[in-house]
N, C-alpha and C. Protein backbone atom coordinates (compact mmCIF):
# COMPACT_ATOMS: atom_id res chain seq x y z
N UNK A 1 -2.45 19.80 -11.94
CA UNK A 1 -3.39 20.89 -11.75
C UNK A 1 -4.08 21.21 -13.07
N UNK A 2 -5.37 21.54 -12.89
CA UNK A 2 -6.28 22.33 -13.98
C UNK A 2 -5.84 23.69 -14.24
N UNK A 3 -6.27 24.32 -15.67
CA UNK A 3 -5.88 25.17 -15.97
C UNK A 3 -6.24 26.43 -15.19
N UNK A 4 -7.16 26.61 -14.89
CA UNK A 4 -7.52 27.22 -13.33
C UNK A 4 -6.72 27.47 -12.24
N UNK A 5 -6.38 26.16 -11.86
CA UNK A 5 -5.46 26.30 -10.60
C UNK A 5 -4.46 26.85 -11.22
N UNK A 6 -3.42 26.52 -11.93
CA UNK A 6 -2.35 27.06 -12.53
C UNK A 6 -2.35 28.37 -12.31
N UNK A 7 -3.34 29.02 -12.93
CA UNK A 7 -4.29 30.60 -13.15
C UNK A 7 -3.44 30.91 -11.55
N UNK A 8 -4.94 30.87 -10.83
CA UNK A 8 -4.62 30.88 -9.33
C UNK A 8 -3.35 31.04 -8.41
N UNK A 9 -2.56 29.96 -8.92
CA UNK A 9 -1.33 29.81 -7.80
C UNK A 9 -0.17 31.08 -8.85
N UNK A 10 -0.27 31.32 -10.02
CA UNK A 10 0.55 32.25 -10.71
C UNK A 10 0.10 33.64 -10.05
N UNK A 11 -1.38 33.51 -9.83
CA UNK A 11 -1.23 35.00 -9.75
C UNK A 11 -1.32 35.24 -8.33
N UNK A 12 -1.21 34.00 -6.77
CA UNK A 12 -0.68 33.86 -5.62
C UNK A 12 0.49 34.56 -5.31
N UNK A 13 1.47 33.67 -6.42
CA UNK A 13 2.79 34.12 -6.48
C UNK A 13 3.30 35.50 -6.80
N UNK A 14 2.49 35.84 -7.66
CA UNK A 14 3.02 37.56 -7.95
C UNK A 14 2.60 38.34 -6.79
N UNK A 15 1.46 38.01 -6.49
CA UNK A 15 0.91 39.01 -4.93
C UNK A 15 2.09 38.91 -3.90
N UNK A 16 2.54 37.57 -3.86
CA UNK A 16 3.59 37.32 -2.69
C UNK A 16 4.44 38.19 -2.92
N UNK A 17 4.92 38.16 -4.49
CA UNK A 17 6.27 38.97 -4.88
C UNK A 17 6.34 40.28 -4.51
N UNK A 18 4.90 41.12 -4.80
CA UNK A 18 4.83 42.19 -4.78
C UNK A 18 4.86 42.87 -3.35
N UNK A 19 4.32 41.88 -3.06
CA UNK A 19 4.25 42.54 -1.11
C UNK A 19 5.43 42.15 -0.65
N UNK A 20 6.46 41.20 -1.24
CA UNK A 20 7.61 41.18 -0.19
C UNK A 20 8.19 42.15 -0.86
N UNK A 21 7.92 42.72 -2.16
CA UNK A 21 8.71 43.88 -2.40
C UNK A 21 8.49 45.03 -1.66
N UNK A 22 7.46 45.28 -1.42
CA UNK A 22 7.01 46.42 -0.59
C UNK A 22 7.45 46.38 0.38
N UNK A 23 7.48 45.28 1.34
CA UNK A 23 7.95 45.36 2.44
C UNK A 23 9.61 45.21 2.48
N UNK A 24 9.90 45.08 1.84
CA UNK A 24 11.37 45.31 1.67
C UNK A 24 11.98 47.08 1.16
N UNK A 25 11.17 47.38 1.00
CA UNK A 25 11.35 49.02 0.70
C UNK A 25 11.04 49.27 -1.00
N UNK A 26 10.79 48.21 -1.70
CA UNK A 26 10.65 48.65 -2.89
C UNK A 26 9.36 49.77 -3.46
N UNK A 27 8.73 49.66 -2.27
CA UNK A 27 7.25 50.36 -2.20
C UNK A 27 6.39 49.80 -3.34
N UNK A 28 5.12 50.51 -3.53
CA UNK A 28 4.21 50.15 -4.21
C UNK A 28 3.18 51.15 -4.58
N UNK A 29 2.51 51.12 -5.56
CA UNK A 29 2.16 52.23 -6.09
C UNK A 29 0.39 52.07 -5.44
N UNK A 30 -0.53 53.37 -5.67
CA UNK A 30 -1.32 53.35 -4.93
C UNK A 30 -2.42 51.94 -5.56
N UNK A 31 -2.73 51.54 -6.56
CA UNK A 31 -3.29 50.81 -7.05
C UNK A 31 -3.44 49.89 -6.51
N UNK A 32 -1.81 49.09 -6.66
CA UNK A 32 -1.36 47.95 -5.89
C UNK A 32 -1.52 47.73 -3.95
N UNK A 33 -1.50 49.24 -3.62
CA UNK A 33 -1.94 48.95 -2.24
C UNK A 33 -3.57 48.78 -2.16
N UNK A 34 -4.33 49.47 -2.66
CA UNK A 34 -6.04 49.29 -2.61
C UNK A 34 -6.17 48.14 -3.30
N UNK A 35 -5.60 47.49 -4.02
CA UNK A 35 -5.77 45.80 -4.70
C UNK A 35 -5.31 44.91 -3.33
N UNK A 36 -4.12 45.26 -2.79
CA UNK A 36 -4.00 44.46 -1.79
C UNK A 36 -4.92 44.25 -0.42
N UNK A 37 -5.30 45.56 -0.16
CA UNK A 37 -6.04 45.76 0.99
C UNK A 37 -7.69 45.17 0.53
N UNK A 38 -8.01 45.25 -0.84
CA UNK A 38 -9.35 44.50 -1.12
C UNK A 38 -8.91 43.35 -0.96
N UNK A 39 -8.06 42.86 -1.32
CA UNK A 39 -8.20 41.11 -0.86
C UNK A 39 -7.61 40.92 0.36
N UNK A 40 -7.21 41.43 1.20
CA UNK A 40 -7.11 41.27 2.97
C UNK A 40 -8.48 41.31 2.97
N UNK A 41 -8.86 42.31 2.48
CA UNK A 41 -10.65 42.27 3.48
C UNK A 41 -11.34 40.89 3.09
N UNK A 42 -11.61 40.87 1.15
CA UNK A 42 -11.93 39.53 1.32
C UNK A 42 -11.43 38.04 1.86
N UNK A 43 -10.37 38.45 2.12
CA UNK A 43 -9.68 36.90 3.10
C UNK A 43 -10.55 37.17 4.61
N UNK A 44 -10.63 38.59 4.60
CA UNK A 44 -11.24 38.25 6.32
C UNK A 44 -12.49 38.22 6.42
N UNK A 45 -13.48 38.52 5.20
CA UNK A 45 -14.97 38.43 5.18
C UNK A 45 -14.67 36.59 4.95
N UNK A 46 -14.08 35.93 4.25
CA UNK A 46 -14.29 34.93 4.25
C UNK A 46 -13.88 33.79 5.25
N UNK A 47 -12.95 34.63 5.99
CA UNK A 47 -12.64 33.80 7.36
C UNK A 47 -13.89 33.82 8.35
N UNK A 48 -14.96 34.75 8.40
CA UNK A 48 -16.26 34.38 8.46
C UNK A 48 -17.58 34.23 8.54
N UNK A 49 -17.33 33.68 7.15
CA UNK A 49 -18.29 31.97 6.60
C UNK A 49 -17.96 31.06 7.33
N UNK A 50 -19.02 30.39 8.14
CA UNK A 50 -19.00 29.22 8.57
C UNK A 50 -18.60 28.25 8.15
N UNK A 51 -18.26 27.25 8.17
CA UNK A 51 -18.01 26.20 7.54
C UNK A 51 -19.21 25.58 6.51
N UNK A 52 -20.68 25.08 6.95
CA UNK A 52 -21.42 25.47 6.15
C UNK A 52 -21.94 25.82 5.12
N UNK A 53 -21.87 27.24 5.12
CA UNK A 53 -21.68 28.09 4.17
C UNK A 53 -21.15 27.82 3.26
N UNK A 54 -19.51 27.29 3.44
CA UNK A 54 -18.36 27.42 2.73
C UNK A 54 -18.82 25.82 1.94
N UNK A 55 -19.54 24.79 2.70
CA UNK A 55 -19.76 23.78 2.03
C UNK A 55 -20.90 23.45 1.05
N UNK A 56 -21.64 24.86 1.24
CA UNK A 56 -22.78 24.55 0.65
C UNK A 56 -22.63 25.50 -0.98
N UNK A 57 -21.62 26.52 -0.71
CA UNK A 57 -21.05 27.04 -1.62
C UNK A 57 -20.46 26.20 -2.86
N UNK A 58 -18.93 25.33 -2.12
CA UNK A 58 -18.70 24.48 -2.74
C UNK A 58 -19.26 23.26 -3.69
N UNK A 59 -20.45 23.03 -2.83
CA UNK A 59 -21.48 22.01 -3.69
C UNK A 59 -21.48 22.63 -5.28
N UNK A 60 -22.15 23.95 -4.91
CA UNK A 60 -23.07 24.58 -5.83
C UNK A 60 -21.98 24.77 -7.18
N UNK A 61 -20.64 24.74 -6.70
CA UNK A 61 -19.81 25.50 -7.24
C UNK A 61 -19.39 24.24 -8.03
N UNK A 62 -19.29 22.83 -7.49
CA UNK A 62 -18.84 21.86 -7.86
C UNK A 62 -20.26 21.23 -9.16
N UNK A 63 -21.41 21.27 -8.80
CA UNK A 63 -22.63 21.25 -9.74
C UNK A 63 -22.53 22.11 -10.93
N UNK A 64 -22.15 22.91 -10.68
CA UNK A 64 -22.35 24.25 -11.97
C UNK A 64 -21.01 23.76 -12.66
N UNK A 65 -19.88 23.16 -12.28
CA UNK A 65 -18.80 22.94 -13.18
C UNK A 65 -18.97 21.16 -13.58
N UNK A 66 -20.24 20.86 -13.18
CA UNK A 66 -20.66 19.45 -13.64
C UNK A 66 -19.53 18.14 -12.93
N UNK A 67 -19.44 18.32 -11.96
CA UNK A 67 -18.42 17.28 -10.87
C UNK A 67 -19.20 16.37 -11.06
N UNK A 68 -20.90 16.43 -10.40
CA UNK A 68 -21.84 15.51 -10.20
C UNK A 68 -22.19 14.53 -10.79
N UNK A 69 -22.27 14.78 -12.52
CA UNK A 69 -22.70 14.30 -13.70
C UNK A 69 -22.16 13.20 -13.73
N UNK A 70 -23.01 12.15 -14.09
CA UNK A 70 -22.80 10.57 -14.81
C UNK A 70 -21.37 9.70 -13.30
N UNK A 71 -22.48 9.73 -12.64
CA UNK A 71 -22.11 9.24 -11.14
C UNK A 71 -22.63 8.09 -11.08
N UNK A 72 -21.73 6.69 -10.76
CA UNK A 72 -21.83 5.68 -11.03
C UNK A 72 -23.11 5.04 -10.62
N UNK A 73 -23.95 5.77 -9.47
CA UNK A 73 -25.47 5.41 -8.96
C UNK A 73 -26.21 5.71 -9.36
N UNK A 74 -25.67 7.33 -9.91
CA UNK A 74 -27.10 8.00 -10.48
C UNK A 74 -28.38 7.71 -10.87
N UNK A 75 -29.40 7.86 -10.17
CA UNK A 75 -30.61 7.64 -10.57
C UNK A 75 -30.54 6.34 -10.15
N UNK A 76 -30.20 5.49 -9.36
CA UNK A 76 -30.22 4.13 -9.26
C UNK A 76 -30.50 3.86 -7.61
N UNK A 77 -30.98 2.85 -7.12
CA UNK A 77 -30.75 2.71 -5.88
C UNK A 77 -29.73 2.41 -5.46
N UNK A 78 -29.00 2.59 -4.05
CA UNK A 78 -27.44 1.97 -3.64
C UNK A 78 -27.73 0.75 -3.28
N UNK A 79 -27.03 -0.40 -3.49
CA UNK A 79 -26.90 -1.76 -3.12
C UNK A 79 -26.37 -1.42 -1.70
N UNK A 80 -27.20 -3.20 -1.42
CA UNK A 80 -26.81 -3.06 -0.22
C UNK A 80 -27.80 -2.60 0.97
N UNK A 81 -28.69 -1.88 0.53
CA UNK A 81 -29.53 -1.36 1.25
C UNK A 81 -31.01 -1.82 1.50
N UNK A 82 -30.92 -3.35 1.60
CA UNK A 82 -32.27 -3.94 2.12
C UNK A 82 -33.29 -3.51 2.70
N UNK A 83 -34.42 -4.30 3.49
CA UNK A 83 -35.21 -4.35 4.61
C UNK A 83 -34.40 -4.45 6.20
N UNK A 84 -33.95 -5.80 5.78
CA UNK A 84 -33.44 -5.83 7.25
C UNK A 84 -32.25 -5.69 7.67
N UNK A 85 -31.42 -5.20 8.70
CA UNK A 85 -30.14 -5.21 9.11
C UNK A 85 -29.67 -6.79 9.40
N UNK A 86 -28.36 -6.66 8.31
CA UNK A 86 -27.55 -8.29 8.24
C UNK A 86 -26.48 -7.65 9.52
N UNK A 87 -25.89 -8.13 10.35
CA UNK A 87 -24.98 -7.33 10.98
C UNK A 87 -23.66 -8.16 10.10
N UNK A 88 -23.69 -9.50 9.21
CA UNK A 88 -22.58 -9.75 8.27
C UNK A 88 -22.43 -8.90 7.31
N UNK A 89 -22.90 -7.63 7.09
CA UNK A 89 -22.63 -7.31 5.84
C UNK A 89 -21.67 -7.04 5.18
N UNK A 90 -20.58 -6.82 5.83
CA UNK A 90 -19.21 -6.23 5.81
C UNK A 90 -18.42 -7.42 5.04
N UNK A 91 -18.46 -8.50 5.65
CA UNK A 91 -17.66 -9.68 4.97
C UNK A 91 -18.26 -10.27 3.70
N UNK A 92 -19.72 -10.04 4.14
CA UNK A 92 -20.37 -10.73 2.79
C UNK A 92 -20.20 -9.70 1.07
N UNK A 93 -20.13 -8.22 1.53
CA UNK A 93 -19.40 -7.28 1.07
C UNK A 93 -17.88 -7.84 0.40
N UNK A 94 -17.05 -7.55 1.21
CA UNK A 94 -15.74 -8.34 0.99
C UNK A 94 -15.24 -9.30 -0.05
N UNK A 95 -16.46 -10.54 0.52
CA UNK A 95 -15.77 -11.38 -0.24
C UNK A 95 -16.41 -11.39 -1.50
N UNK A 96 -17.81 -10.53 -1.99
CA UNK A 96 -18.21 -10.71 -3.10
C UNK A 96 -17.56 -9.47 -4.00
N UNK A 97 -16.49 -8.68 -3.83
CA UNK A 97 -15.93 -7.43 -3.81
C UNK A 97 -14.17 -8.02 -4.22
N UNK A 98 -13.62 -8.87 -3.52
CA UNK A 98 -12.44 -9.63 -3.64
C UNK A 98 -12.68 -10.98 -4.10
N UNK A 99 -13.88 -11.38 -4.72
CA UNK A 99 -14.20 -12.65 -5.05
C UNK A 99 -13.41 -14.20 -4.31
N UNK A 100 -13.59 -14.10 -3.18
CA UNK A 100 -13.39 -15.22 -1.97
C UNK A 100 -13.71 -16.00 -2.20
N UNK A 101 -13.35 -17.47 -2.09
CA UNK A 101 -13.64 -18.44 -2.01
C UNK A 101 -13.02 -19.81 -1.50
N UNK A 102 -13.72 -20.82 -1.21
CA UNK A 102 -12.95 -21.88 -0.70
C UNK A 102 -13.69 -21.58 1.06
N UNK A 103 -14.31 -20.64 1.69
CA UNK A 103 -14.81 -20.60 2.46
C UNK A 103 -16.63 -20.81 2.76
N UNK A 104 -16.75 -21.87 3.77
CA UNK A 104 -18.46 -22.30 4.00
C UNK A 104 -18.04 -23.49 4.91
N UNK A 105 -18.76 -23.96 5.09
CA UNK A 105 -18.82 -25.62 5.51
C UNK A 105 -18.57 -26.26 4.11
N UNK A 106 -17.95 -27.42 4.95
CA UNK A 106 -17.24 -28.94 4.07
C UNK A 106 -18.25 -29.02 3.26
N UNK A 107 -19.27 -29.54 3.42
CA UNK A 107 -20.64 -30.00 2.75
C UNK A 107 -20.79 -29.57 1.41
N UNK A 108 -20.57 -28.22 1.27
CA UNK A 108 -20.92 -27.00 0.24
C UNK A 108 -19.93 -27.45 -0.63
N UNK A 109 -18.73 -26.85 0.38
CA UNK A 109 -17.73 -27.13 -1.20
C UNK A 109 -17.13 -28.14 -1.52
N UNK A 110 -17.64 -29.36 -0.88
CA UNK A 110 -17.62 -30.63 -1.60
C UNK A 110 -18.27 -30.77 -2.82
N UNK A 111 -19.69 -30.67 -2.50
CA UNK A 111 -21.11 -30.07 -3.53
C UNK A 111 -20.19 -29.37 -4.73
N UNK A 112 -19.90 -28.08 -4.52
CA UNK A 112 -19.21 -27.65 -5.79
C UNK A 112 -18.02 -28.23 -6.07
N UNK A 113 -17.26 -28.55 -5.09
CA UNK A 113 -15.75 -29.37 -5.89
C UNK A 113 -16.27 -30.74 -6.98
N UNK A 114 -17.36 -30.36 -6.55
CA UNK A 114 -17.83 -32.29 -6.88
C UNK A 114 -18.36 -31.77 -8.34
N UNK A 115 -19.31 -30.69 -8.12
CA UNK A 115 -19.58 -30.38 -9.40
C UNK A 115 -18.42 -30.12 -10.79
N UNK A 116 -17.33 -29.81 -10.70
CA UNK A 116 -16.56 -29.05 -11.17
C UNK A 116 -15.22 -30.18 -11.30
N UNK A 117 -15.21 -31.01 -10.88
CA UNK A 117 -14.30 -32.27 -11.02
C UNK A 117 -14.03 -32.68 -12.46
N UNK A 118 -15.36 -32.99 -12.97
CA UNK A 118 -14.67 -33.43 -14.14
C UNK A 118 -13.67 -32.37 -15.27
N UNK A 119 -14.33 -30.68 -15.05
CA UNK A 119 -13.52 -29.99 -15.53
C UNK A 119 -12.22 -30.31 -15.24
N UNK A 120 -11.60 -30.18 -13.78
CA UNK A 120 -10.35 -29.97 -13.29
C UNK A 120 -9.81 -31.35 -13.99
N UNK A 121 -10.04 -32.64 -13.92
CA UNK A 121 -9.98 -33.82 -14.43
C UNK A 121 -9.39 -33.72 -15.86
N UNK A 122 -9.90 -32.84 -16.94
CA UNK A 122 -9.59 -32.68 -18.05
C UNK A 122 -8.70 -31.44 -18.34
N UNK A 123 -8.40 -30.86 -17.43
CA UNK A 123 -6.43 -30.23 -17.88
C UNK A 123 -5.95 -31.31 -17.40
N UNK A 124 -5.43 -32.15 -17.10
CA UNK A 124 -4.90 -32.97 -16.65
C UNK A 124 -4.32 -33.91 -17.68
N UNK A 125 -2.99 -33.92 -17.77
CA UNK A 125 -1.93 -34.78 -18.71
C UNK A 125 -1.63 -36.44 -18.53
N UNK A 126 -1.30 -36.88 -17.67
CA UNK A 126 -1.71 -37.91 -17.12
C UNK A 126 -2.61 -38.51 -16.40
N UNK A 127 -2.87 -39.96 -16.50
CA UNK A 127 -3.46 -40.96 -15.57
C UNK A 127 -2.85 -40.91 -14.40
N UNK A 128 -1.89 -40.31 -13.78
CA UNK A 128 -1.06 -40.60 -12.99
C UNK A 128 -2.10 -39.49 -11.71
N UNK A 129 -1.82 -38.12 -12.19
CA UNK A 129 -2.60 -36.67 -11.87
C UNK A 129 -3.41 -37.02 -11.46
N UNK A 130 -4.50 -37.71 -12.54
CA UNK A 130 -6.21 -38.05 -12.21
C UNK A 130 -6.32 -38.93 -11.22
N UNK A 131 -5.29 -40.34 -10.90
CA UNK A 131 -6.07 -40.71 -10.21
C UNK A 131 -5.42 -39.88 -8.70
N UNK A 132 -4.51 -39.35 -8.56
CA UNK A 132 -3.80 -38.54 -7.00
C UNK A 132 -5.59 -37.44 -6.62
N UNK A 133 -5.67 -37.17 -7.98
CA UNK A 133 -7.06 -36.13 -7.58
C UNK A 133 -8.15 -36.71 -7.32
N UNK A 134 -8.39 -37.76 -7.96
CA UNK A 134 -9.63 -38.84 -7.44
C UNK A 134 -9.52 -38.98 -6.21
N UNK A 135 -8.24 -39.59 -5.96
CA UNK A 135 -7.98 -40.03 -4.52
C UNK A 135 -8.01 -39.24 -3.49
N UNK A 136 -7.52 -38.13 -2.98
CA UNK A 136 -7.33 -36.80 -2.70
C UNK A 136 -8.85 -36.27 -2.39
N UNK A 137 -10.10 -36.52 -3.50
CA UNK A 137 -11.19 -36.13 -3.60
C UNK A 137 -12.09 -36.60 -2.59
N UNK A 138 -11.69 -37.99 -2.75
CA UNK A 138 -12.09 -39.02 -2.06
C UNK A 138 -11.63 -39.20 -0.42
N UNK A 139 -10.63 -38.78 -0.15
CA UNK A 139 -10.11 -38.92 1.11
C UNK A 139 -10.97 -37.27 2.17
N UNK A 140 -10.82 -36.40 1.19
CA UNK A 140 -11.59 -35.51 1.95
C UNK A 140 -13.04 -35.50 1.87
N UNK A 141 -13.95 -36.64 1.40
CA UNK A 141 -15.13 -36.76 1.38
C UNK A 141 -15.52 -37.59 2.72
N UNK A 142 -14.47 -38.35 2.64
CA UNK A 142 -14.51 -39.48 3.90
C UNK A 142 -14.10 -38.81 5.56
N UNK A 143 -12.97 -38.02 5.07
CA UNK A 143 -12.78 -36.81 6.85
C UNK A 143 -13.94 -36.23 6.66
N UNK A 144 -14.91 -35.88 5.91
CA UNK A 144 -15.84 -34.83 5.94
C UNK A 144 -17.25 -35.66 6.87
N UNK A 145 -17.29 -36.40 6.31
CA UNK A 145 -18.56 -37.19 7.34
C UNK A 145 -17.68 -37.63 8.45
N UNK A 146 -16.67 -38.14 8.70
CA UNK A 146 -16.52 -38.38 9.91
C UNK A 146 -16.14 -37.48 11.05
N UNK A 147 -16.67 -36.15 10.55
CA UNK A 147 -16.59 -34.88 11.67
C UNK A 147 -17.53 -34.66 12.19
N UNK A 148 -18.01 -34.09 12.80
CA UNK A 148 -19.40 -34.03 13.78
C UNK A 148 -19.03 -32.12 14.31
N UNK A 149 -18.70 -31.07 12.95
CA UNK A 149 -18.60 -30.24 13.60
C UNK A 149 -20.38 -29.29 13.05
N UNK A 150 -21.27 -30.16 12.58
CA UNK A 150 -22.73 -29.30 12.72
C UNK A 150 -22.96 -28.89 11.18
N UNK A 151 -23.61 -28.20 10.63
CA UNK A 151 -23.77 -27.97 9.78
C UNK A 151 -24.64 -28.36 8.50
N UNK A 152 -24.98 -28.27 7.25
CA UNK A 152 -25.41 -29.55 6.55
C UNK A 152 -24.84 -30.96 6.33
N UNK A 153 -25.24 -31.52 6.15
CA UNK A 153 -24.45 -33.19 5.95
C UNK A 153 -24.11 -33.57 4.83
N UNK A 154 -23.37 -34.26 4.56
CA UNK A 154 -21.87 -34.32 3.61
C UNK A 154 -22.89 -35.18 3.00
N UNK A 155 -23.38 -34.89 1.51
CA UNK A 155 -24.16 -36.54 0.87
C UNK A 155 -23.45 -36.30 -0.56
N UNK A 156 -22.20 -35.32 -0.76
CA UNK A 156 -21.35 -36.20 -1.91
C UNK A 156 -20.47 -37.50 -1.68
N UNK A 157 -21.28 -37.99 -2.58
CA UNK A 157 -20.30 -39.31 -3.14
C UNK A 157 -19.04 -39.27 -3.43
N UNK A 158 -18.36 -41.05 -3.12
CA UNK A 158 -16.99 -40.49 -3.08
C UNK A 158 -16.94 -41.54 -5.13
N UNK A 159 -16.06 -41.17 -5.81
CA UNK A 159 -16.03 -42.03 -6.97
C UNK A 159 -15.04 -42.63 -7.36
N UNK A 160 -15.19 -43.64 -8.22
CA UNK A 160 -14.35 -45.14 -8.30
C UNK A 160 -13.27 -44.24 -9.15
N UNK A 161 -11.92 -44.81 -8.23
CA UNK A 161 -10.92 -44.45 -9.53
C UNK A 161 -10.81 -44.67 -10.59
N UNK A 162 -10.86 -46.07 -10.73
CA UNK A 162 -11.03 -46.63 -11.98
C UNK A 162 -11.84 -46.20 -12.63
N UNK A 163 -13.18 -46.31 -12.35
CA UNK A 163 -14.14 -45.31 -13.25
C UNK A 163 -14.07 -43.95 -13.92
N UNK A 164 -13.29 -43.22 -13.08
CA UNK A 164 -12.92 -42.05 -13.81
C UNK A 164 -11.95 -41.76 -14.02
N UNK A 165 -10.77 -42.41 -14.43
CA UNK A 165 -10.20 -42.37 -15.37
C UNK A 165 -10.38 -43.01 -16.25
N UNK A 166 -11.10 -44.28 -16.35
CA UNK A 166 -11.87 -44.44 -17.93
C UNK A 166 -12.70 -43.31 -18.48
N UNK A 167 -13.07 -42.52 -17.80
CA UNK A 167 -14.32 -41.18 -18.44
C UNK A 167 -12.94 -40.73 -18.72
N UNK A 168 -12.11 -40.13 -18.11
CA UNK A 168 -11.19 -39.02 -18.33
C UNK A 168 -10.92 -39.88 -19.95
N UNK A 169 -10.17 -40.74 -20.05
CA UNK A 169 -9.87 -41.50 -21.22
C UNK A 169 -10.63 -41.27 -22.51
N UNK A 170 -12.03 -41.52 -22.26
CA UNK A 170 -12.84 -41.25 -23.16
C UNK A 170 -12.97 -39.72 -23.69
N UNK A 171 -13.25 -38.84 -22.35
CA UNK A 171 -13.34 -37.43 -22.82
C UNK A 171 -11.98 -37.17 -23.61
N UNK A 172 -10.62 -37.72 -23.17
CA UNK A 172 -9.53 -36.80 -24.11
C UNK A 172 -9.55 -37.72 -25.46
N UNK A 173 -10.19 -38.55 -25.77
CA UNK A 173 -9.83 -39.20 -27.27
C UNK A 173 -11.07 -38.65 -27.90
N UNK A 174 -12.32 -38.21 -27.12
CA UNK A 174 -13.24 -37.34 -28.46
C UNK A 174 -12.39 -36.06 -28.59
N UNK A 175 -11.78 -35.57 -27.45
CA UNK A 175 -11.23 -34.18 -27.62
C UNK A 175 -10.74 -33.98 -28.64
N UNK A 176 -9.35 -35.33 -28.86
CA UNK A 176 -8.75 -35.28 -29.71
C UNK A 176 -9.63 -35.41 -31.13
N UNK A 177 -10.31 -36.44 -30.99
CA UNK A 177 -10.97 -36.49 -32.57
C UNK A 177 -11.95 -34.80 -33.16
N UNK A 178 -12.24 -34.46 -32.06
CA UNK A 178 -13.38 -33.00 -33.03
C UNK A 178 -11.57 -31.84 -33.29
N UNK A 179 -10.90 -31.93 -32.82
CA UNK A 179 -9.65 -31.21 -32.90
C UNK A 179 -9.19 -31.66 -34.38
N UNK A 180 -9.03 -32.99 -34.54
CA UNK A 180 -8.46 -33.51 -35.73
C UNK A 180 -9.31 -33.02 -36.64
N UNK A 181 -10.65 -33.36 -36.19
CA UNK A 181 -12.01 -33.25 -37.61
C UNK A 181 -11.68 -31.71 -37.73
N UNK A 182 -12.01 -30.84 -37.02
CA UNK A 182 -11.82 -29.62 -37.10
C UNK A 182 -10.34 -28.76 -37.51
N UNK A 183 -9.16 -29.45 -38.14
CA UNK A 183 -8.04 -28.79 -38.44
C UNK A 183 -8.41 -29.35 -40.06
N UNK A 184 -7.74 -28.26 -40.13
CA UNK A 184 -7.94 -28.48 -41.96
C UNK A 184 -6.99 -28.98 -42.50
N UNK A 185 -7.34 -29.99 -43.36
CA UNK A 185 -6.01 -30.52 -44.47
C UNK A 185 -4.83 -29.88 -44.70
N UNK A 186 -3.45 -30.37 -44.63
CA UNK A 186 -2.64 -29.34 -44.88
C UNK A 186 -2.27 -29.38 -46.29
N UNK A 187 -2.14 -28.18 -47.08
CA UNK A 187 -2.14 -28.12 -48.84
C UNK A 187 -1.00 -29.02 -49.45
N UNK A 188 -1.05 -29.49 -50.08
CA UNK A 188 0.17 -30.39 -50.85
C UNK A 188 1.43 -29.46 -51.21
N UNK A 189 2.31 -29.63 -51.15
CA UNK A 189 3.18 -28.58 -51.74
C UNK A 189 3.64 -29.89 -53.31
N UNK A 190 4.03 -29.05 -54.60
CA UNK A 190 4.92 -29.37 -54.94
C UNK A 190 6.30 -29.58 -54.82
N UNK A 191 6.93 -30.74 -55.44
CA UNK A 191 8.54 -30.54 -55.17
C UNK A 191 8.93 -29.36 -56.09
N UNK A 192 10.22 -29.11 -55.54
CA UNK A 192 10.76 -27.94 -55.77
C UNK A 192 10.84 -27.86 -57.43
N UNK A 193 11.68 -29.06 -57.64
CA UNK A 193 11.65 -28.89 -59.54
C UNK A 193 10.22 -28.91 -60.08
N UNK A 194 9.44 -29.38 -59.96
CA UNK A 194 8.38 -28.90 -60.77
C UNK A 194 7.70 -27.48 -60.41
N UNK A 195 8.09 -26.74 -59.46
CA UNK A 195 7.63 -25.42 -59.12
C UNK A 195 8.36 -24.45 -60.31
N UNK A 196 9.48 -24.73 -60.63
CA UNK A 196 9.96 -23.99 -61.73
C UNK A 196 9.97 -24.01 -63.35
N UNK A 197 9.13 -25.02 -63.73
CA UNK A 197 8.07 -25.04 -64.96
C UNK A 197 7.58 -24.18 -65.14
């Protein structure tokens, strides 16, 4: 709670106290009864305010204590809000919201698996890895045209194992060489007896 509320529910609690004292016989002095009876009335002038009212109050009440301020749209248009009604919008929402993927037709994400191969190709520790993924690559290029379920048409290529793992080969021995070029000499140490000269 805000320091406010705190305020509020402390001085809830003493009203409670005081009226169960009263009503327990402790009585109450005249003050305390015309304090109490002003706020019965205002509880019952405010029982009614419409709802309305009570919300349009709150706005005002929430503006003046700056709720509104530096609101993530502000001044901006809301996304999302085109020309025409997508009735997908919800998923297309979703998945760009949970960043989804791996879903479209074969075609597509062949297209990008295909693009992105040689990356995956190069974490890769062995010849052994590369060619299961070549192969693997290749086997779902080949179920992919031989489906007939509609869509665009499958025109990635499938590629020579052999061929790429000679690229893979090549890419990890420059790797290695700009790694080597790029580590710095390590300093000579002296032996120990001549350090104490």
């Amino acid at each position: 709670m805000d320091g406010r509320g705190v305020e509020q529910y402390r001085r809830r609690m003493e009203r409670a106290a005081r009226l169960r004292a009263a009503a327990s016989g402790g009585g109450l002095d005249e003050e305390d009864l015309e304090r109490a009876a002003a706020e019965d009335e205002l509880q019952h002038k405010r029982r009614k305010v419409d709802d309305a009212a009570k919300a349009d109050y709150l706005i005002r009440d929430a503006m003046a204590r700056g709720d509104f301020d530096n609101l993530k749209y502000a001044g901006k248009p809301l996304p999302n809000l085109g020309d025409g009604h997508d009735p997908d919008w919800w998923i297309k929402g979703l998945m760009q919201r949970e960043n989804v993927t791996g879903l479209g037709p074969r075609a597509i994400l062949l297209r990008t698996e295909d693009a992105e191969l040689d990356a995956r190709l190069d974490t890769r520790w062995t010849e052994k890895q590369v060619r299961e993924i070549v192969e693997d690559f290749n086997a779902r290029v080949i179920d992919a045209r031989r489906q007939l379920e509609g869509g665009p048409p499958v025109v990635t290529r499938t590629r020579d194992v052999e061929v790429e793992v000679q690229r893979w080969r090549e890419r990890k021995a420059a790797a290695a060489e700009n790694e080597a070029a790029a580590a710095p000499e390590p300093e000579q140490r002296r032996p120990w007896w001549k350090r104490f000269r």
